[in-house]
PDB file of N, CA and C in Angstrom:
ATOM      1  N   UNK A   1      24.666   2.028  18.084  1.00  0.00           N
ATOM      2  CA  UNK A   1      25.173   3.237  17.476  1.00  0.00           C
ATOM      3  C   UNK A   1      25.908   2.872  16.188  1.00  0.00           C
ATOM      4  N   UNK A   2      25.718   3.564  15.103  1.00  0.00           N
ATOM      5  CA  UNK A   2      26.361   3.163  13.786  1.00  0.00           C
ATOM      6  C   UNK A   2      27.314   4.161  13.668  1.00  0.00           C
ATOM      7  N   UNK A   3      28.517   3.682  13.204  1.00  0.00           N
ATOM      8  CA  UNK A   3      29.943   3.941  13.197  1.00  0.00           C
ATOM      9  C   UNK A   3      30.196   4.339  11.392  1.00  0.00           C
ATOM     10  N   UNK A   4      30.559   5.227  11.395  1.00  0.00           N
ATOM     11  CA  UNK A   4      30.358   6.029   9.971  1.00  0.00           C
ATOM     12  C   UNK A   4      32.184   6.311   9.800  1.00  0.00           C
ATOM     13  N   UNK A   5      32.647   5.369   8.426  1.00  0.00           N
ATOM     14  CA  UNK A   5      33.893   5.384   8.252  1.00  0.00           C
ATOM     15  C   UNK A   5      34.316   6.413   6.981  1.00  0.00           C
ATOM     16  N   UNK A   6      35.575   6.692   6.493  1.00  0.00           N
ATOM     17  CA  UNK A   6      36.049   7.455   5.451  1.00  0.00           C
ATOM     18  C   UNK A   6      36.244   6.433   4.260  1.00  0.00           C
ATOM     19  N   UNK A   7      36.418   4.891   4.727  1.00  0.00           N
ATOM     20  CA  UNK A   7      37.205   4.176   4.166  1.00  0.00           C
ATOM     21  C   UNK A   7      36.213   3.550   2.904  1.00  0.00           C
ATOM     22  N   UNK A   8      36.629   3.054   1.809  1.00  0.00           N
ATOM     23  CA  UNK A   8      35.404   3.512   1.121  1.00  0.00           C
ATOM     24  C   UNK A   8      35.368   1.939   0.774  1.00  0.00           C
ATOM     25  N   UNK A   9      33.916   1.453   0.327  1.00  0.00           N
ATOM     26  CA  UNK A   9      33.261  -0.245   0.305  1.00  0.00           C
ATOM     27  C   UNK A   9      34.606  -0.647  -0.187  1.00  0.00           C
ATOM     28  N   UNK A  10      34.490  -2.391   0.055  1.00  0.00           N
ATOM     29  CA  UNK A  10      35.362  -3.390  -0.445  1.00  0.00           C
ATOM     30  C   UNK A  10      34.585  -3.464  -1.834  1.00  0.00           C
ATOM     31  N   UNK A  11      35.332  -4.328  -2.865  1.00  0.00           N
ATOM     32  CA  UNK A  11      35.032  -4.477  -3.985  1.00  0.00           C
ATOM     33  C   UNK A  11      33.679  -5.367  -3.714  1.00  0.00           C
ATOM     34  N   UNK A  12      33.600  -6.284  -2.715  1.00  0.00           N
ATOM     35  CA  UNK A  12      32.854  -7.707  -2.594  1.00  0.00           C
ATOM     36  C   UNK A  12      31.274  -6.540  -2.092  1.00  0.00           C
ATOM     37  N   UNK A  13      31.417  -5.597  -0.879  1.00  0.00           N
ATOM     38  CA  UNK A  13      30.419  -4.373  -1.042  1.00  0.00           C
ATOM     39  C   UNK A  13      29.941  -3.878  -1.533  1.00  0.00           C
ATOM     40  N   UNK A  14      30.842  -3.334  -2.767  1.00  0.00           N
ATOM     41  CA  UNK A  14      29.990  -2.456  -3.620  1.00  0.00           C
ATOM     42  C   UNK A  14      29.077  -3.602  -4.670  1.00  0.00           C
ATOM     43  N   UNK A  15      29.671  -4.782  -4.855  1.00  0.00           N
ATOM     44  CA  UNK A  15      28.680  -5.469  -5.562  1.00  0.00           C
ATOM     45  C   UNK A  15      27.504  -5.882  -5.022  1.00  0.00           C
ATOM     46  N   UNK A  16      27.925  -6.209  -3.996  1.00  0.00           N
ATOM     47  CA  UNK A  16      26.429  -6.419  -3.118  1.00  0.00           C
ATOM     48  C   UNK A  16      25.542  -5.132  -3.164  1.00  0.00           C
ATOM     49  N   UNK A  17      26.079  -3.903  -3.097  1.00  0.00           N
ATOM     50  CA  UNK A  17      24.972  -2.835  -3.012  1.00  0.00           C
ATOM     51  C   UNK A  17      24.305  -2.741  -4.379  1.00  0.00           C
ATOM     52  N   UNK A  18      25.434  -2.599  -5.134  1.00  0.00           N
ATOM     53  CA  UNK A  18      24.764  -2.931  -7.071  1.00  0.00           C
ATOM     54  C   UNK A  18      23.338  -3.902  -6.857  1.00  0.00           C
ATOM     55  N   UNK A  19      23.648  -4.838  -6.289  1.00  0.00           N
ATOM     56  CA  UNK A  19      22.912  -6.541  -6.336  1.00  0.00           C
ATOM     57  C   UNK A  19      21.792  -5.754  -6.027  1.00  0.00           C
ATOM     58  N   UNK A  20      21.285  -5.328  -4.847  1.00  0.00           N
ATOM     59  CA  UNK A  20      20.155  -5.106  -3.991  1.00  0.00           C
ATOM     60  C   UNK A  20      19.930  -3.980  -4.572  1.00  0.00           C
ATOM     61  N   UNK A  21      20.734  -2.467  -4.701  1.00  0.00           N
ATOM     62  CA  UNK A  21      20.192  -1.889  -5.443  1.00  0.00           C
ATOM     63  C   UNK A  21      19.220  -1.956  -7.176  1.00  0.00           C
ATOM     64  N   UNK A  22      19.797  -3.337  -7.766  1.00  0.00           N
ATOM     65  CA  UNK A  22      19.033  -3.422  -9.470  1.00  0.00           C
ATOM     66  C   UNK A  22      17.516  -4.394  -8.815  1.00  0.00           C
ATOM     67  N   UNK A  23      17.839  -5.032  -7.920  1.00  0.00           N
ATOM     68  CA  UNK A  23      16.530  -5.709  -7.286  1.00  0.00           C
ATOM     69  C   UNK A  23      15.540  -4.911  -6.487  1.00  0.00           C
ATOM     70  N   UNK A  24      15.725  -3.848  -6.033  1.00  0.00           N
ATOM     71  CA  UNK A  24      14.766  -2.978  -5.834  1.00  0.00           C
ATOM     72  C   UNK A  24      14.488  -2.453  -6.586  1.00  0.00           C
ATOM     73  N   UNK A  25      14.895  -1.476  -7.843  1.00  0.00           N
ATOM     74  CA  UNK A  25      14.396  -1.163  -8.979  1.00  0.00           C
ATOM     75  C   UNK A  25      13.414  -1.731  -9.649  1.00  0.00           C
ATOM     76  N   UNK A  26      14.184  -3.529  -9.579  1.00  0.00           N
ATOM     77  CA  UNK A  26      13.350  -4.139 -10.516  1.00  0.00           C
ATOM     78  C   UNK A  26      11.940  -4.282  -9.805  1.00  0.00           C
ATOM     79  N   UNK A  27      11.921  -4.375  -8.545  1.00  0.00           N
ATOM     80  CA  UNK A  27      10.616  -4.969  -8.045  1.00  0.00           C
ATOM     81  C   UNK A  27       9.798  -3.932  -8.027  1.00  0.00           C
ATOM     82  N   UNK A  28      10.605  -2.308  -7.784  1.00  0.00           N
ATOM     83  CA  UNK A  28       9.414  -1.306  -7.550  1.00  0.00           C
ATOM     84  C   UNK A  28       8.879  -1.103  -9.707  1.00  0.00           C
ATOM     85  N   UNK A  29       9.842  -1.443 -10.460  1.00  0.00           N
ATOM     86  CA  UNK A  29       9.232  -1.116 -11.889  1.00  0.00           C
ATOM     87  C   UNK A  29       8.251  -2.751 -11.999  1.00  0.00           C
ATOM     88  N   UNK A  30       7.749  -3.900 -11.370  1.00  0.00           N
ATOM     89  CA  UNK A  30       7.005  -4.520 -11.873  1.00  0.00           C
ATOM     90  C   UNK A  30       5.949  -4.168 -10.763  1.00  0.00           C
ATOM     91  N   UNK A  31       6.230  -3.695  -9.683  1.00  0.00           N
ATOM     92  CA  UNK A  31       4.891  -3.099  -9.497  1.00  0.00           C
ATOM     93  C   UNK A  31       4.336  -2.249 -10.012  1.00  0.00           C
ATOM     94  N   UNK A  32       4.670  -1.287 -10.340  1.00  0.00           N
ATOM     95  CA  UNK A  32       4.203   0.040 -11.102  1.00  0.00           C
ATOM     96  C   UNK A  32       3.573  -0.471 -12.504  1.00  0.00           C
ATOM     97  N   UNK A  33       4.127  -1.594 -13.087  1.00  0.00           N
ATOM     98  CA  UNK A  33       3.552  -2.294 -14.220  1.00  0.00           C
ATOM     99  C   UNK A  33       2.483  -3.203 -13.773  1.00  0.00           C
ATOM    100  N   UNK A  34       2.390  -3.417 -12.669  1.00  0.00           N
ATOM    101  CA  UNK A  34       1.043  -4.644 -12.366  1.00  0.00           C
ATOM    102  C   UNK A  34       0.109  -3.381 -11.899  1.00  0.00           C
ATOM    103  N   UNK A  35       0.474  -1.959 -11.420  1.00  0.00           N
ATOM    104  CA  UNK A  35      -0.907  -1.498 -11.267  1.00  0.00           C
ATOM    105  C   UNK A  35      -0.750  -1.479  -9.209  1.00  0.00           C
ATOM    106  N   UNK A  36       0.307  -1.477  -9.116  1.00  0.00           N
ATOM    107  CA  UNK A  36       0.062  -1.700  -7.481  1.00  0.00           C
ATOM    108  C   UNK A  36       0.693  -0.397  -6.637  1.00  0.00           C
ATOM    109  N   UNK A  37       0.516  -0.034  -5.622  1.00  0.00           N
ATOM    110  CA  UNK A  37       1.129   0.628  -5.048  1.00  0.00           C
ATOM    111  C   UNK A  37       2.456   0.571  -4.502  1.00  0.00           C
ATOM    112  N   UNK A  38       3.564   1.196  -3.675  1.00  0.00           N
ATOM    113  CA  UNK A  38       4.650   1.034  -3.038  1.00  0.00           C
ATOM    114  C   UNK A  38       4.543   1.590  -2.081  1.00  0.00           C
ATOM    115  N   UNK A  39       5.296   1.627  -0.949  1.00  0.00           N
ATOM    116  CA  UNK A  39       5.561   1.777   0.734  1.00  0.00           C
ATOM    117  C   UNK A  39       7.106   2.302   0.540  1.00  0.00           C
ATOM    118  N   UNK A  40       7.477   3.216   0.105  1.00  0.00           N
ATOM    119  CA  UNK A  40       8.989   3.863   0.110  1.00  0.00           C
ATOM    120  C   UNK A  40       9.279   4.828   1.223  1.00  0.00           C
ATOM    121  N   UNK A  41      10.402   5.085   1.757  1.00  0.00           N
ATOM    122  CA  UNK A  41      10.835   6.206   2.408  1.00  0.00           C
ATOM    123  C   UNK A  41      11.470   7.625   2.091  1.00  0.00           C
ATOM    124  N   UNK A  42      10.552   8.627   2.437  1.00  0.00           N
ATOM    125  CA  UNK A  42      10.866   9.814   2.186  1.00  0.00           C
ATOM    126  C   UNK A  42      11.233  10.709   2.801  1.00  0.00           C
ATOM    127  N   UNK A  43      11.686  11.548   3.094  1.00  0.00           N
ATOM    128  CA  UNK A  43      11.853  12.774   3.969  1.00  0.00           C
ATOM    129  C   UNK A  43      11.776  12.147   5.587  1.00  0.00           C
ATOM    130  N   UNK A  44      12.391  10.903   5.964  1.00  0.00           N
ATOM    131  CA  UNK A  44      11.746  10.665   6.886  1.00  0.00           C
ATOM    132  C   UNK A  44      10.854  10.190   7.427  1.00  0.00           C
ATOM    133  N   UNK A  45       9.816   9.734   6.716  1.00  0.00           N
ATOM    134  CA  UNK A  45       8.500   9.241   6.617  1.00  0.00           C
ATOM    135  C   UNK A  45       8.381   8.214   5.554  1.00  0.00           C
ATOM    136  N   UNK A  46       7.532   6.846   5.610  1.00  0.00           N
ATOM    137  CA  UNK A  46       7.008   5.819   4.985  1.00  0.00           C
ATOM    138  C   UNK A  46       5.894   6.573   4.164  1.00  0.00           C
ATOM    139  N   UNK A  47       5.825   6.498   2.675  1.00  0.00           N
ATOM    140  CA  UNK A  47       5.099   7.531   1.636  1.00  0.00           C
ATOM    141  C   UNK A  47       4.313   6.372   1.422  1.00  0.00           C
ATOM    142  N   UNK A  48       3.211   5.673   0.268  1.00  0.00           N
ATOM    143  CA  UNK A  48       2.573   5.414  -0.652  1.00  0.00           C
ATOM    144  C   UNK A  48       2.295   5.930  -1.722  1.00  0.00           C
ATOM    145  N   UNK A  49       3.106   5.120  -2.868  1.00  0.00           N
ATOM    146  CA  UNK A  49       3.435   5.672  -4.407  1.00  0.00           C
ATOM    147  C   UNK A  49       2.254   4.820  -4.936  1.00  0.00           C
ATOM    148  N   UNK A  50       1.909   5.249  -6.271  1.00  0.00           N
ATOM    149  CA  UNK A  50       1.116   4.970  -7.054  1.00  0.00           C
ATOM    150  C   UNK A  50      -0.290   5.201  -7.266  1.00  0.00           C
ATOM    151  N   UNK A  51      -1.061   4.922  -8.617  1.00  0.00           N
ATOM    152  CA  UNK A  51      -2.309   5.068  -8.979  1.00  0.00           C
ATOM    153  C   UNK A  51      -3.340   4.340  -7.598  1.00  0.00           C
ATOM    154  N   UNK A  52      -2.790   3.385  -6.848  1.00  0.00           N
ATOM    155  CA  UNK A  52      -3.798   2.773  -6.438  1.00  0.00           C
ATOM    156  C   UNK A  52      -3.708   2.713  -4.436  1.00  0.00           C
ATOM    157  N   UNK A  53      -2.868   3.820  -4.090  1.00  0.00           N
ATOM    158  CA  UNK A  53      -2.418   4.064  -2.849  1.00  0.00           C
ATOM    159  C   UNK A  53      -3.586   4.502  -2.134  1.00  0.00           C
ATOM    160  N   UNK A  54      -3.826   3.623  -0.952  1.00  0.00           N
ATOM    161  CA  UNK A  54      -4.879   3.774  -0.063  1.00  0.00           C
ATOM    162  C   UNK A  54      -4.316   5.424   0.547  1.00  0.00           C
ATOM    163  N   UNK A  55      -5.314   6.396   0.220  1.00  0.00           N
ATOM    164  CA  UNK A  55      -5.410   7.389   0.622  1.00  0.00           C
ATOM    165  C   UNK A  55      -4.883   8.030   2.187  1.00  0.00           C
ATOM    166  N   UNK A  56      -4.281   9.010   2.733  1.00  0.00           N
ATOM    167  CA  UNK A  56      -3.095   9.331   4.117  1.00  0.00           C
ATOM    168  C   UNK A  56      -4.728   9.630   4.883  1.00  0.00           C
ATOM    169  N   UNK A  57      -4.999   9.102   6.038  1.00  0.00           N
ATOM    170  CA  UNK A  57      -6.029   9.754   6.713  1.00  0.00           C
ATOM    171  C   UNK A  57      -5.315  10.486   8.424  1.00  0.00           C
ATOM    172  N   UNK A  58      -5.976  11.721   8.517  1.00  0.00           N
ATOM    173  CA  UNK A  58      -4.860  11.996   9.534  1.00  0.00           C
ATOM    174  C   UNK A  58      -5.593  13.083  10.220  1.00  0.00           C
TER     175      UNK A  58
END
């Protein structure tokens, strides 16, 4: 069960989220530049972004 506080990140936290947050950016903008698809989460659901996304069969 995850425990949801008021108390807001440590300084050493929020850099880490910065960290991982500019490294996902960066990796989803050099895919989008190589031409590849992504696997992101949306609404709840695992999507496929891009020009080259194997089509939802269902």
């Amino acid at each position: 069960m995850m425990t949801i506080t008021s108390v807001p990140p440590s300084p050493q936290a929020q850099a880490m989220l910065k960290a991982l947050q500019t490294a996902v950016a960066n990796s989803l903008d050099k895919k989008q530049k190589l031409g590849q698809y992504a696997v992101i989460w949306q609404n709840g659901q695992p999507v496929q972004t891009g020009s080259d996304a194997p089509k939802a069969t269902q």
